[in-house]
C-alpha atoms as a PDB file:
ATOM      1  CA  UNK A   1       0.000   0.000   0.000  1.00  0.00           C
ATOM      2  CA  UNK A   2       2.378   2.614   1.043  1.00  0.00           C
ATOM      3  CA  UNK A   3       4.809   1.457  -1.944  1.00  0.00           C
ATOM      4  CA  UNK A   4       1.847   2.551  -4.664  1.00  0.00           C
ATOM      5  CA  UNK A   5       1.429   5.421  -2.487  1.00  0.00           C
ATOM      6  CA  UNK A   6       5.103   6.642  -3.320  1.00  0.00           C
ATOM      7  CA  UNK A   7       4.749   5.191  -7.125  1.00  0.00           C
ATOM      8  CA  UNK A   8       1.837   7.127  -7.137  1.00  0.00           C
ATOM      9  CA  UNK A   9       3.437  10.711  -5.994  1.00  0.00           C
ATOM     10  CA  UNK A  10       6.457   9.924  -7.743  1.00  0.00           C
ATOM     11  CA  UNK A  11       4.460   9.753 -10.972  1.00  0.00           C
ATOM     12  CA  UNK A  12       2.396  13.143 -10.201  1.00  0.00           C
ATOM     13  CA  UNK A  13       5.622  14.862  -9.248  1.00  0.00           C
ATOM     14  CA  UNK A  14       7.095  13.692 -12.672  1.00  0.00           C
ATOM     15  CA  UNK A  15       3.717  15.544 -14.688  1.00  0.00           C
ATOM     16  CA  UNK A  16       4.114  18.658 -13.310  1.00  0.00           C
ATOM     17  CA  UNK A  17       7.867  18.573 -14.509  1.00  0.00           C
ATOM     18  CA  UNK A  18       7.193  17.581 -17.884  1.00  0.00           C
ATOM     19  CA  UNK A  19       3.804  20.329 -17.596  1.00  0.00           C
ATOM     20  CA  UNK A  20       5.708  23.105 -16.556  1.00  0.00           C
ATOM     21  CA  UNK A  21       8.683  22.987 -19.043  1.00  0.00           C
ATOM     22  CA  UNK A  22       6.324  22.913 -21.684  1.00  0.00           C
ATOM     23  CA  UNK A  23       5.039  25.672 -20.778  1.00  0.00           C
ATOM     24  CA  UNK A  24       8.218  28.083 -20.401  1.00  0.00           C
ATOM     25  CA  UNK A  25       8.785  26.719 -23.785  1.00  0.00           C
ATOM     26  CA  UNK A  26       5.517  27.902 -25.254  1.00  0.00           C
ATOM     27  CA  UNK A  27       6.213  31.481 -23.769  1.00  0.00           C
ATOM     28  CA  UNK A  28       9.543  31.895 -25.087  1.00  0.00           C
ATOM     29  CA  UNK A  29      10.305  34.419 -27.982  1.00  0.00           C
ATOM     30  CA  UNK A  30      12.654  34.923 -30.856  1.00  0.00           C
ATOM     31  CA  UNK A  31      15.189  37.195 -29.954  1.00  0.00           C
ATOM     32  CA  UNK A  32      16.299  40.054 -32.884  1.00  0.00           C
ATOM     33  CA  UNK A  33      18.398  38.872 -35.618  1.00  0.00           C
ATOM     34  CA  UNK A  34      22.137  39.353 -34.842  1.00  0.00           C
ATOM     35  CA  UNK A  35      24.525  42.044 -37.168  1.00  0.00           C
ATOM     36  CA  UNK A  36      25.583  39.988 -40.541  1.00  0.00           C
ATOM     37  CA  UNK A  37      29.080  38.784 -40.607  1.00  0.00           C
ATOM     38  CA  UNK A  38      32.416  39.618 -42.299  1.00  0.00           C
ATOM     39  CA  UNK A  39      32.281  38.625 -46.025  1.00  0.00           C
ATOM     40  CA  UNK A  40      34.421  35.715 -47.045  1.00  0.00           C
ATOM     41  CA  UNK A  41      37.073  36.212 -49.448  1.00  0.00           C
ATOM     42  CA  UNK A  42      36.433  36.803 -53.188  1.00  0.00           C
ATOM     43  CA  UNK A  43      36.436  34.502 -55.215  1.00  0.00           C
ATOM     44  CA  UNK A  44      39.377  33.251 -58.337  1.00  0.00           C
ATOM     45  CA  UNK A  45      38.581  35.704 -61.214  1.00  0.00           C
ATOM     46  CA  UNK A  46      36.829  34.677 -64.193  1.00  0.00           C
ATOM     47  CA  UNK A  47      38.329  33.522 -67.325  1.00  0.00           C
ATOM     48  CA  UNK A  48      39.225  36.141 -69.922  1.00  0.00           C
ATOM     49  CA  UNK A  49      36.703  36.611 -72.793  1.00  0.00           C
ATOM     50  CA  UNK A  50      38.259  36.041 -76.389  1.00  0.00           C
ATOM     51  CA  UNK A  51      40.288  39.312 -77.972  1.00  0.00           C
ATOM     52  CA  UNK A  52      38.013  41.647 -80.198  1.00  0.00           C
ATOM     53  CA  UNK A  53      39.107  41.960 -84.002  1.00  0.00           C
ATOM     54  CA  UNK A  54      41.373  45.035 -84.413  1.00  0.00           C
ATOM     55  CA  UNK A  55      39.734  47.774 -86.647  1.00  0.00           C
ATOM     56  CA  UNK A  56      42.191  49.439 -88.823  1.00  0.00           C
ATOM     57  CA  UNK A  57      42.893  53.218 -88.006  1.00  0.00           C
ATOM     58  CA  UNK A  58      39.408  53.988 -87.519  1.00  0.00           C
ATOM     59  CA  UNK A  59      36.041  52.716 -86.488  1.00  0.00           C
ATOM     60  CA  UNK A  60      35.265  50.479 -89.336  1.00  0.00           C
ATOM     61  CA  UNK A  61      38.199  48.089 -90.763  1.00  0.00           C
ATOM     62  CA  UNK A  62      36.021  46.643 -93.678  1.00  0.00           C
ATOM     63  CA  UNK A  63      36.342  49.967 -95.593  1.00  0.00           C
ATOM     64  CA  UNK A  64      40.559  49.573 -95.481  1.00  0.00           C
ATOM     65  CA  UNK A  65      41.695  48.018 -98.061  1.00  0.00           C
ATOM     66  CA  UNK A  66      45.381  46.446 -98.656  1.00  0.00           C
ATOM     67  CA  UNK A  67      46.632  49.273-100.907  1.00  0.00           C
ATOM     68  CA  UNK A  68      45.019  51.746 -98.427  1.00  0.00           C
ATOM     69  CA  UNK A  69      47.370  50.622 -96.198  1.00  0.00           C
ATOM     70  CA  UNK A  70      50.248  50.676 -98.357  1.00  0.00           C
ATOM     71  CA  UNK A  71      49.587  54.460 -99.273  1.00  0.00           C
ATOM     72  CA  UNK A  72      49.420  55.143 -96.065  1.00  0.00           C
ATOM     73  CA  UNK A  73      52.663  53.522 -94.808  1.00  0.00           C
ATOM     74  CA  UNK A  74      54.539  55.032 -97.278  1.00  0.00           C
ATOM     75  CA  UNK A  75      53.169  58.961 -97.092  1.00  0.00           C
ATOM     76  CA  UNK A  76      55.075  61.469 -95.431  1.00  0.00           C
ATOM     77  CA  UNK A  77      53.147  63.531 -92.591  1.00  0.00           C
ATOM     78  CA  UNK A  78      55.919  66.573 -92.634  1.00  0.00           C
ATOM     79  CA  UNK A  79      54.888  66.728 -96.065  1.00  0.00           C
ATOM     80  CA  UNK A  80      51.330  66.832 -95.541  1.00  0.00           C
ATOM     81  CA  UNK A  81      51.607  69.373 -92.491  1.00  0.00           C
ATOM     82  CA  UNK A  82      53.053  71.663 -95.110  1.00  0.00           C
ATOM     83  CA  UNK A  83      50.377  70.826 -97.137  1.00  0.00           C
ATOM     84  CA  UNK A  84      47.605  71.530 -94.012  1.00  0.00           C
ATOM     85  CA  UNK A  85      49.355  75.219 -94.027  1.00  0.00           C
ATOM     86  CA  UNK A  86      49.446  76.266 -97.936  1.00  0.00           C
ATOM     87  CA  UNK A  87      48.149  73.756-100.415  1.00  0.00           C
ATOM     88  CA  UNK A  88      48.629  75.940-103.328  1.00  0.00           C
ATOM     89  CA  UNK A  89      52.208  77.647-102.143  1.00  0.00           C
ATOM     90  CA  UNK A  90      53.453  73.966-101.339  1.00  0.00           C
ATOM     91  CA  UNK A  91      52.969  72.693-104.743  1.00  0.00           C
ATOM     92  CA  UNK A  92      53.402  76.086-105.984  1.00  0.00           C
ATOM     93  CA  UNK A  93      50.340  76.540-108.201  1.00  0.00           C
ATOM     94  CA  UNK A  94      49.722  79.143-109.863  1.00  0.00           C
ATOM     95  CA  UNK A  95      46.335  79.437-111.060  1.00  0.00           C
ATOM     96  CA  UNK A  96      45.249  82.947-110.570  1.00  0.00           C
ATOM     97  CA  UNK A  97      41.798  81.520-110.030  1.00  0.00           C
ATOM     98  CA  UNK A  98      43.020  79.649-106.960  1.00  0.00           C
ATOM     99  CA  UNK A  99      45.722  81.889-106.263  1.00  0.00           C
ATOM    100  CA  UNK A 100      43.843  85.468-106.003  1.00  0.00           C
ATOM    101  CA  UNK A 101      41.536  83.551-103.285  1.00  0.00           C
ATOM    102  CA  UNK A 102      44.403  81.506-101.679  1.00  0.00           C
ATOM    103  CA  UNK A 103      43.316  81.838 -97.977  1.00  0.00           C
ATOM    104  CA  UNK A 104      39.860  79.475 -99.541  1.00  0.00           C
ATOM    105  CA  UNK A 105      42.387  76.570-100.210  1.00  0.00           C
ATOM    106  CA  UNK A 106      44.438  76.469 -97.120  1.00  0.00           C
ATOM    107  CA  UNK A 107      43.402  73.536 -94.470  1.00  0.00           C
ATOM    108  CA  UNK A 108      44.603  75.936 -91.413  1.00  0.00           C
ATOM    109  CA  UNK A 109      42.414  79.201 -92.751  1.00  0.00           C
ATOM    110  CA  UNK A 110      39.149  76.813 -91.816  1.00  0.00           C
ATOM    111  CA  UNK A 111      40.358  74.455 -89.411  1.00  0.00           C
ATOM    112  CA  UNK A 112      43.060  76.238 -87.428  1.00  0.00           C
ATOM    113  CA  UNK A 113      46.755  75.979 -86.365  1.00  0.00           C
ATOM    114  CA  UNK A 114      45.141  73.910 -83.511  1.00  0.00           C
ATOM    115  CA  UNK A 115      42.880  71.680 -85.884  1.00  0.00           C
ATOM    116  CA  UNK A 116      39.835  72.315 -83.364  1.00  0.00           C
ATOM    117  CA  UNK A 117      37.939  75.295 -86.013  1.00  0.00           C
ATOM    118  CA  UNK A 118      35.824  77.860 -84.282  1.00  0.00           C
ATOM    119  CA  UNK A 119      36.492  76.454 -80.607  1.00  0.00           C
ATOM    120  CA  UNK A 120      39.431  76.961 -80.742  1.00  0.00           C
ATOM    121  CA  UNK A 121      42.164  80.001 -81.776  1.00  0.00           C
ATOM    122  CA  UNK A 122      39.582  80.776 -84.799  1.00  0.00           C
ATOM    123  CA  UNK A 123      36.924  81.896 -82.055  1.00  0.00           C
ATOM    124  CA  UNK A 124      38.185  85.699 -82.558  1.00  0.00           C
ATOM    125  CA  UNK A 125      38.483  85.097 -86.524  1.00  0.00           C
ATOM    126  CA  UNK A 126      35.576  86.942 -88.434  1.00  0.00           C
ATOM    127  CA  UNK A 127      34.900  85.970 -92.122  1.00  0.00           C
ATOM    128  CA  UNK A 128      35.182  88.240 -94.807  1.00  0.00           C
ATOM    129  CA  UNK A 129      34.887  87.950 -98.710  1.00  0.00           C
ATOM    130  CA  UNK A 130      38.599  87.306 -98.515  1.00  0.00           C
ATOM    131  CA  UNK A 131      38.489  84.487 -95.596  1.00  0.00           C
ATOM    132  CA  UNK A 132      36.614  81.750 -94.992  1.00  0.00           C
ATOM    133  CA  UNK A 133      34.348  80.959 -91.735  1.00  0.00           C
ATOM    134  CA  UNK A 134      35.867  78.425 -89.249  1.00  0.00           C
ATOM    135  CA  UNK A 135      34.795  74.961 -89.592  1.00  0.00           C
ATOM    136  CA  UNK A 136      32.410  73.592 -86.680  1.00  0.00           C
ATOM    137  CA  UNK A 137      34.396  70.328 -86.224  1.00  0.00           C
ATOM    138  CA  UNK A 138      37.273  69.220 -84.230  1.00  0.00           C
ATOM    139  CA  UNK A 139      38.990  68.240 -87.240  1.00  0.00           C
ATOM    140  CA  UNK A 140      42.369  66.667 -84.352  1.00  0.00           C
ATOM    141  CA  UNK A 141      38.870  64.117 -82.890  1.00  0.00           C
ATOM    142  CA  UNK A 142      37.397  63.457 -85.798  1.00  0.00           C
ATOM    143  CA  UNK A 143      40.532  62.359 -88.105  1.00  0.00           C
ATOM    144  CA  UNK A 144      41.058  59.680 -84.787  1.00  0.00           C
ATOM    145  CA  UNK A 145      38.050  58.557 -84.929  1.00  0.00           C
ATOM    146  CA  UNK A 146      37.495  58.471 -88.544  1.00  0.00           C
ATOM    147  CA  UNK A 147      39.833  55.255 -90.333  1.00  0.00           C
ATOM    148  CA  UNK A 148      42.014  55.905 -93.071  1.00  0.00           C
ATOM    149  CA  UNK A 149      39.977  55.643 -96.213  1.00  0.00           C
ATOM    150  CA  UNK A 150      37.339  57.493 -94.611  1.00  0.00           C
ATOM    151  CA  UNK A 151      39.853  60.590 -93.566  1.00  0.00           C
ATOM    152  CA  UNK A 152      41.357  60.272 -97.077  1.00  0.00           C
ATOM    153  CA  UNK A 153      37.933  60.359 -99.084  1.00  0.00           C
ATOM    154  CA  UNK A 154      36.986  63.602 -96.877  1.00  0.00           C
ATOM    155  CA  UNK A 155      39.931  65.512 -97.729  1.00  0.00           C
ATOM    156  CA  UNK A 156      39.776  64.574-101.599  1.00  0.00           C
ATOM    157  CA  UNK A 157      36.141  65.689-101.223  1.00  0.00           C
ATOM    158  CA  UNK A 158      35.529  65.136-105.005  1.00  0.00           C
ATOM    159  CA  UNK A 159      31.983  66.413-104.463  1.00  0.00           C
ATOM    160  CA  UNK A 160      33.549  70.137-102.732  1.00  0.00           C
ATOM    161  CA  UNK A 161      33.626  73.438-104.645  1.00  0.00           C
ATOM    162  CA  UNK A 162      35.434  73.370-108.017  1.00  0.00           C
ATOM    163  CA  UNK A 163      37.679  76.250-108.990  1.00  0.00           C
ATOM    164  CA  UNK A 164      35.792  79.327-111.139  1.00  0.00           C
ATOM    165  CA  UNK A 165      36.348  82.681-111.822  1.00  0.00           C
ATOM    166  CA  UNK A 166      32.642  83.282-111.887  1.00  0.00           C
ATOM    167  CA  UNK A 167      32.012  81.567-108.368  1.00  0.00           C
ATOM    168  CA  UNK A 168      31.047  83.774-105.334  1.00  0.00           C
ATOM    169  CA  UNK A 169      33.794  82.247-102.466  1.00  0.00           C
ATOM    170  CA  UNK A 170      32.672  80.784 -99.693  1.00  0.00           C
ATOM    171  CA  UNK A 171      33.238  78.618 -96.985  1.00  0.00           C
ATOM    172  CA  UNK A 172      32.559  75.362 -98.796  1.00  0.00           C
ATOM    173  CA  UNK A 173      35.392  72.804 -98.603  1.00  0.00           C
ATOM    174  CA  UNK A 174      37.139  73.020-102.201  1.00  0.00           C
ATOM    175  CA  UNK A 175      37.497  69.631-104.278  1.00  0.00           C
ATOM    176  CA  UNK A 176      40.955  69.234-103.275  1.00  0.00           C
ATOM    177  CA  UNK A 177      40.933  65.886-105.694  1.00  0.00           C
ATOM    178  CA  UNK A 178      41.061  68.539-108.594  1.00  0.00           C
ATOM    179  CA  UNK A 179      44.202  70.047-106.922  1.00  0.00           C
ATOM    180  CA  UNK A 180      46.218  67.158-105.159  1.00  0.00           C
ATOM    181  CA  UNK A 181      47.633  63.838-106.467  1.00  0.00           C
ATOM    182  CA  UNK A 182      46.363  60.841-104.511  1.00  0.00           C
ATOM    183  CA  UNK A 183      50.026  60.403-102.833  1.00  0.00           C
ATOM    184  CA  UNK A 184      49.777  64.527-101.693  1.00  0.00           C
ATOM    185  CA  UNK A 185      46.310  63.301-100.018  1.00  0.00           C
ATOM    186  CA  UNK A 186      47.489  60.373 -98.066  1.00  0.00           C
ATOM    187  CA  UNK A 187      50.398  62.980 -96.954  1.00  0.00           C
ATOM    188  CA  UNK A 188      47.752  65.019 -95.637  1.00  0.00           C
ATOM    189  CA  UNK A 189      45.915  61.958 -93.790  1.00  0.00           C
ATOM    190  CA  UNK A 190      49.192  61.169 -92.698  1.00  0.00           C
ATOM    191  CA  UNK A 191      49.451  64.566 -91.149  1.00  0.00           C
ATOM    192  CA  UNK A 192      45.713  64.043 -89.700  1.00  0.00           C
ATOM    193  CA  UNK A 193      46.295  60.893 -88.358  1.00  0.00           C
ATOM    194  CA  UNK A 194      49.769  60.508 -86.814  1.00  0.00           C
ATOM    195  CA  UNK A 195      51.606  63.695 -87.457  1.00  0.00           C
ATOM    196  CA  UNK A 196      49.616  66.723 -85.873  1.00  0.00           C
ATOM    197  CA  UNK A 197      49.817  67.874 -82.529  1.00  0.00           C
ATOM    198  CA  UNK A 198      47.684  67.497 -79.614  1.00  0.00           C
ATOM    199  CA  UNK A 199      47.744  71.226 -78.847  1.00  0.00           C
ATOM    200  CA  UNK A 200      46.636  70.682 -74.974  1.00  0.00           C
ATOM    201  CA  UNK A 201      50.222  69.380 -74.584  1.00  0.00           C
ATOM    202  CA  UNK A 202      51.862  72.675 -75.531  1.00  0.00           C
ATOM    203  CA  UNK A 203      49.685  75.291 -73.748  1.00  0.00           C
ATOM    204  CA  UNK A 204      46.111  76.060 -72.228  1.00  0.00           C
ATOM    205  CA  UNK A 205      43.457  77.652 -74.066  1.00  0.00           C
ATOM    206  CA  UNK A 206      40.701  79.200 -72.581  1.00  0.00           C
ATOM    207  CA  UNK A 207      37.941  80.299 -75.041  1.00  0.00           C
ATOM    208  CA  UNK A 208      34.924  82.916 -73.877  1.00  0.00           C
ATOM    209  CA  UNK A 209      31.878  83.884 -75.536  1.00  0.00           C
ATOM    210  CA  UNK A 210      30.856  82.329 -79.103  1.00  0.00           C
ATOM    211  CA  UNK A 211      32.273  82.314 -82.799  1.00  0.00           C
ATOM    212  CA  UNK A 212      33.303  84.602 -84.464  1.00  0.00           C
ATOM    213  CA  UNK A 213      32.960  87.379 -81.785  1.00  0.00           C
ATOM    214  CA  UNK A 214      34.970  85.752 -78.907  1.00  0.00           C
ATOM    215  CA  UNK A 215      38.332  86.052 -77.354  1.00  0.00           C
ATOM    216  CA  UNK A 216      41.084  83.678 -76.617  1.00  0.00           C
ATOM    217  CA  UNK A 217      43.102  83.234 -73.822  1.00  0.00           C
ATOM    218  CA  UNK A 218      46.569  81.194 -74.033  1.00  0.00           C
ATOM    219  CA  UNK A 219      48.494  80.198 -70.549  1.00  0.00           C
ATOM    220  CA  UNK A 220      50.962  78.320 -69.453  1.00  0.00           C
ATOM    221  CA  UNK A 221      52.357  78.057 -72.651  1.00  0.00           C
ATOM    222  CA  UNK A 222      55.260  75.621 -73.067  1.00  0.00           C
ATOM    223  CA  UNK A 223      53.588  73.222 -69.905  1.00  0.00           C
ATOM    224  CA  UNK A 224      56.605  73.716 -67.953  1.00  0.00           C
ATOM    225  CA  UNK A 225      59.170  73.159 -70.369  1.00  0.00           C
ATOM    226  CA  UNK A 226      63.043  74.178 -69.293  1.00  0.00           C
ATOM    227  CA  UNK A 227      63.986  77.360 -70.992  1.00  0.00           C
ATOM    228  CA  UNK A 228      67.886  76.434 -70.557  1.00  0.00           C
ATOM    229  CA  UNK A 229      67.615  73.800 -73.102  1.00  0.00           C
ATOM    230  CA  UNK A 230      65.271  75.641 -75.064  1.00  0.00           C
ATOM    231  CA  UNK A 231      67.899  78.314 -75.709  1.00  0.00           C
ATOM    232  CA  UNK A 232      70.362  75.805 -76.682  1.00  0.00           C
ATOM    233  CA  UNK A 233      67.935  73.694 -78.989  1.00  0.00           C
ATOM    234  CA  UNK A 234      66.992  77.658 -80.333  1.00  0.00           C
ATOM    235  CA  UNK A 235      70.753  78.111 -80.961  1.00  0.00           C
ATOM    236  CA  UNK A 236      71.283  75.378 -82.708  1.00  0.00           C
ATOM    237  CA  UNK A 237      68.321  75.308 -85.362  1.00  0.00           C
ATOM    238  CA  UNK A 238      66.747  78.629 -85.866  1.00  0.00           C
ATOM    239  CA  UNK A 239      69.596  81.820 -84.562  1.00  0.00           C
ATOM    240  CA  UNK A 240      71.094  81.747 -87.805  1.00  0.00           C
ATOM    241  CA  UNK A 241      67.919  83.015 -89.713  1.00  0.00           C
ATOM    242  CA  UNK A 242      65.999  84.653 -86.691  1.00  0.00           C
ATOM    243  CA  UNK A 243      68.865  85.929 -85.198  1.00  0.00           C
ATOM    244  CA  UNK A 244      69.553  85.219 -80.965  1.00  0.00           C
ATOM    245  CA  UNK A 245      67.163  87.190 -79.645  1.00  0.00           C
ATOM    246  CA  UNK A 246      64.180  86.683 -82.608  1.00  0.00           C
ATOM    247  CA  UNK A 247      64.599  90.112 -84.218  1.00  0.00           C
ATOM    248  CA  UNK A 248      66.410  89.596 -87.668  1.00  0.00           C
ATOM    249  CA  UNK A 249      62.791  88.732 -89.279  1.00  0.00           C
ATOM    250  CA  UNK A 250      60.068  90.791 -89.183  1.00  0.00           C
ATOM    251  CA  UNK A 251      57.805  88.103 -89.731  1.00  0.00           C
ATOM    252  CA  UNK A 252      55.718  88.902 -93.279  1.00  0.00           C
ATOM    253  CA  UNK A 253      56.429  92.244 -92.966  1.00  0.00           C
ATOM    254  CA  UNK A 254      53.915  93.548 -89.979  1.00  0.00           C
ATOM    255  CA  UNK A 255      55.659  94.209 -86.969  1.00  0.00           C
ATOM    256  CA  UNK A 256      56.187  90.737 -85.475  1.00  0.00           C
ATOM    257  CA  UNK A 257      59.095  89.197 -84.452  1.00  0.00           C
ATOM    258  CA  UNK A 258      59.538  85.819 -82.608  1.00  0.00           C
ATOM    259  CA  UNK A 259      58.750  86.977 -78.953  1.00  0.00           C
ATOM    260  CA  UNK A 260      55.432  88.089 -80.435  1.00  0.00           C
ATOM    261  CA  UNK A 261      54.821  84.638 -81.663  1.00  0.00           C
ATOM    262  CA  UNK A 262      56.142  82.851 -78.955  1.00  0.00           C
ATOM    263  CA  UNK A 263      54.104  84.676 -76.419  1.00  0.00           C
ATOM    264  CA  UNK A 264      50.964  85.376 -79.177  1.00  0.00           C
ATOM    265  CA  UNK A 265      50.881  82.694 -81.135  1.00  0.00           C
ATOM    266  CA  UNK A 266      51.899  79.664 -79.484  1.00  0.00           C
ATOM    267  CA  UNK A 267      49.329  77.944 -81.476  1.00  0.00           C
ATOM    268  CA  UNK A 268      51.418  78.202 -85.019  1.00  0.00           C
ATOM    269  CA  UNK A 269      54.500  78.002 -83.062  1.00  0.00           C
ATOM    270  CA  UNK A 270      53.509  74.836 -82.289  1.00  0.00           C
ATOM    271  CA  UNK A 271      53.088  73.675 -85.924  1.00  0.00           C
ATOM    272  CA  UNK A 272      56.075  75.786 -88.098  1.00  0.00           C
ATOM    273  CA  UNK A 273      58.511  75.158 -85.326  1.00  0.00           C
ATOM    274  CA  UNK A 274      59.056  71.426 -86.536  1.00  0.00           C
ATOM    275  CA  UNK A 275      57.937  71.372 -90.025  1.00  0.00           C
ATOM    276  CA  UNK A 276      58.373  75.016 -91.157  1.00  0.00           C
ATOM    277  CA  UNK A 277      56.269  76.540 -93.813  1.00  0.00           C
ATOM    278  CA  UNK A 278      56.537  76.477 -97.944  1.00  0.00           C
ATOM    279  CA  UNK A 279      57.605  80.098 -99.558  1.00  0.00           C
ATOM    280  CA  UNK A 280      54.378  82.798 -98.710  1.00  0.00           C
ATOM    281  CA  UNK A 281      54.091  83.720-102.146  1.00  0.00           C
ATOM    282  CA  UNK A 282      51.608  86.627-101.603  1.00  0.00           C
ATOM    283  CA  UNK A 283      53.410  88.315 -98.830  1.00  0.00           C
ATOM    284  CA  UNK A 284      57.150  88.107-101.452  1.00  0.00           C
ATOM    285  CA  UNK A 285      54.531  89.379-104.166  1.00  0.00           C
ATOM    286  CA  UNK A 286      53.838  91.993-102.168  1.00  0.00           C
ATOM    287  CA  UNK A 287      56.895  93.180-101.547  1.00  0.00           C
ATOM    288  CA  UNK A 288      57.881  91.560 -98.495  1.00  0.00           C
ATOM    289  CA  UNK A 289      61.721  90.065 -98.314  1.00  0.00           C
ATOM    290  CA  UNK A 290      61.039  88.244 -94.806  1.00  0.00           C
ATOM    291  CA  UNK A 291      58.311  85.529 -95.991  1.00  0.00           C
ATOM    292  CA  UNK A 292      60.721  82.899 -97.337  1.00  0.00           C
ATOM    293  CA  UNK A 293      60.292  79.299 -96.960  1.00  0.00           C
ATOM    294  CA  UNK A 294      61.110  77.678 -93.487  1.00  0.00           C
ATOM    295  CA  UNK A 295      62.713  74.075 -93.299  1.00  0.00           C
ATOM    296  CA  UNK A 296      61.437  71.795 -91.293  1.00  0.00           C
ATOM    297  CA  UNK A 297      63.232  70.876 -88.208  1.00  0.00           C
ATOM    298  CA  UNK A 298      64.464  67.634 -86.435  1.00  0.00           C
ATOM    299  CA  UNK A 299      63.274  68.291 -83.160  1.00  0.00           C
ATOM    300  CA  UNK A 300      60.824  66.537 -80.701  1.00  0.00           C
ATOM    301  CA  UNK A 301      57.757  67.729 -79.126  1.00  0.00           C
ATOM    302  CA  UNK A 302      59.706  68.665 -75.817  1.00  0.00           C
ATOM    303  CA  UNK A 303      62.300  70.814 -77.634  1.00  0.00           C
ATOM    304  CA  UNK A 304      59.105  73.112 -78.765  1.00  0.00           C
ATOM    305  CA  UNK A 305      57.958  73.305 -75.492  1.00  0.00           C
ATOM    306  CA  UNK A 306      61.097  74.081 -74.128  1.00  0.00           C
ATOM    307  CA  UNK A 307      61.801  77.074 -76.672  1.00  0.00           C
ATOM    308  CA  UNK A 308      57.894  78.481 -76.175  1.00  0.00           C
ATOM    309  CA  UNK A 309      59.048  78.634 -72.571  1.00  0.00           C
ATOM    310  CA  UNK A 310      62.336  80.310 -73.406  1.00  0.00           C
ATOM    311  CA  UNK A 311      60.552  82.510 -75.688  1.00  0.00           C
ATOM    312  CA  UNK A 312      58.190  84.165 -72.622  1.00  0.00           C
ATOM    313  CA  UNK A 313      60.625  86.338 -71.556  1.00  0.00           C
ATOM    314  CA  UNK A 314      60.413  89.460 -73.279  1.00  0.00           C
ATOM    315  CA  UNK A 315      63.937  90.845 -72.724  1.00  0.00           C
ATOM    316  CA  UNK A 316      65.599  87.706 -74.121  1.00  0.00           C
ATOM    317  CA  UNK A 317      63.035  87.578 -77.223  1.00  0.00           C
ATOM    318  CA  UNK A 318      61.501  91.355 -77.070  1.00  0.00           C
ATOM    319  CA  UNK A 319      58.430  92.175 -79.050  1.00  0.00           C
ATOM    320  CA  UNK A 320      58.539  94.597 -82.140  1.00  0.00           C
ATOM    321  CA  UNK A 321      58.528  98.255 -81.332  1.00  0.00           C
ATOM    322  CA  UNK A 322      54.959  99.486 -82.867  1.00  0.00           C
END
């Protein structure tokens, strides 16, 4: 009797155990979410995708063909930078219907020194019945962007303005296939494509207002170059005509010399310096002795910026007295 007795409490002791954990358990709540851990490390890279086909020069390969290339290879840039100044003076034309309207068939009268038309030095440069408007292009972007055949077939432009005496002159890009051989043209994309100068690299331009009634602002002209080695690199390829201190050429005969150009017109510095200029016909027609043709040079990019540095002082290189 009393051993059921015990079995018995034992047993009722043992439910209210088992009744009372499950209820703490039924009352107990999720507690908030804890911060998110570190992330593991990343993972091995991904295998590279297959190499794109190389376009040729340009944006569309297809329209290159083999003797495209060939020309190309083979034309001379100097040449066709001398070409970008004076077309008609370079191969020394001298059809008076070209020649009496020679600023209409000169690359740099439309385009600029700089390549970069009317936003850049040609801002400030009004047209006239004697000079043509400024081209709305960046002529130094587009010839990168544009492949060889397609740079070549724009500057033949066999559908541009054909020579006349009867024409009214305008700003209409001539049909420079009537004027140039194909080799002279593939000089000139030469020039276009490898040859011409980022300007940026020489000086700063700052530009205000709009075309053609704007102004220009040049600084830091030369980016720092040394003016030490300018002088010597000066010395060595242009003192004998200039003279030391830039004043034995008054340049085409209206009150320039070289400190004018070096702290005015760092823009056709830039160009002439290394590849000179063909014979300016219409200033030696006009009577001016100090217009004659300018070799080119063999000096780098860093030997111009070193002389337009030199060239900033204006005791060593003074200005002409006006």
């Amino acid at each position: 009797m009393k051993t059921t007795l015990k079995l018995t409490k034992l047993l009722l002791a043992l439910m209210l155990v088992i009744s009372a954990g499950t209820m703490y358990t039924g009352c107990t709540k999720e507690g908030p979410t804890g911060p998110q851990g570190p992330a593991g490390p990343q993972g091995p890279a991904g295998q590279d995708g297959q190499d794109g086909q190389d376009g040729k020069d340009g944006k569309d390969a297809t329209l290159v063909s083999a003797a495209d290339s060939a020309a190309f290879t083979a034309a001379d840039g100097v040449t066709g930078a001398r070409l970008y100044d004076h077309v008609l003076n370079e191969i020394e034309l001298n059809d008076t219907a070209l020649t009496n309207h020679s600023d209409f068939y000169r690359c740099k009268s439309c385009h600029g020194w700089d390549l970069l038309g009317r936003s850049g030095v040609l801002i400030d440069k009004v047209p006239t019945a004697s000079y043509p408007a400024a081209a709305d292009v960046n002529l130094y972007r587009w010839a990168q962007e544009h492949n060889i055949r397609e740079v070549f077939d724009a500057v033949k432009n066999n559908s541009g303005r054909n020579k006349s005496l009867t024409i009214s002159y305008n700003s209409t890009m001539p049909n420079f296939g009537n004027l140039l051989t194909d080799t002279q043209i593939w000089d000139l994309v030469k020039f276009l494509k490898e040859t011409a100068h980022n300007v940026n690299e020489f000086y700063d331009l700052t530009t205000i207002g709009m075309y053609p009634t704007g102004t220009k602002i040049f600084s830091d002209i030369g980016k720092g170059g040394d003016p030490v080695n300018g002088k010597t690199v000066y010395d060595a390829n242009c003192a004998s005509c200039h003279g030391s201190d830039g004043t034995n050429i008054n340049i085409y005969c209206k009150g320039e010399y070289l400190g004018d150009m070096f702290r005015d017109d760092p823009h056709e510095i830039q160009h002439k310096a290394v590849w000179g200029m063909p014979n300016d016909r219409e200033h030696i027609d006009a009577g001016c002795s100090d217009a004659g043709m300018m070799p080119a040079q063999n000096i780098t990019d860093q030997d111009i910026r070193d002389m337009m540095v030199m060239g900033q002082d204006p005791v060593a290189f003074p200005g002409f007295s006006k």
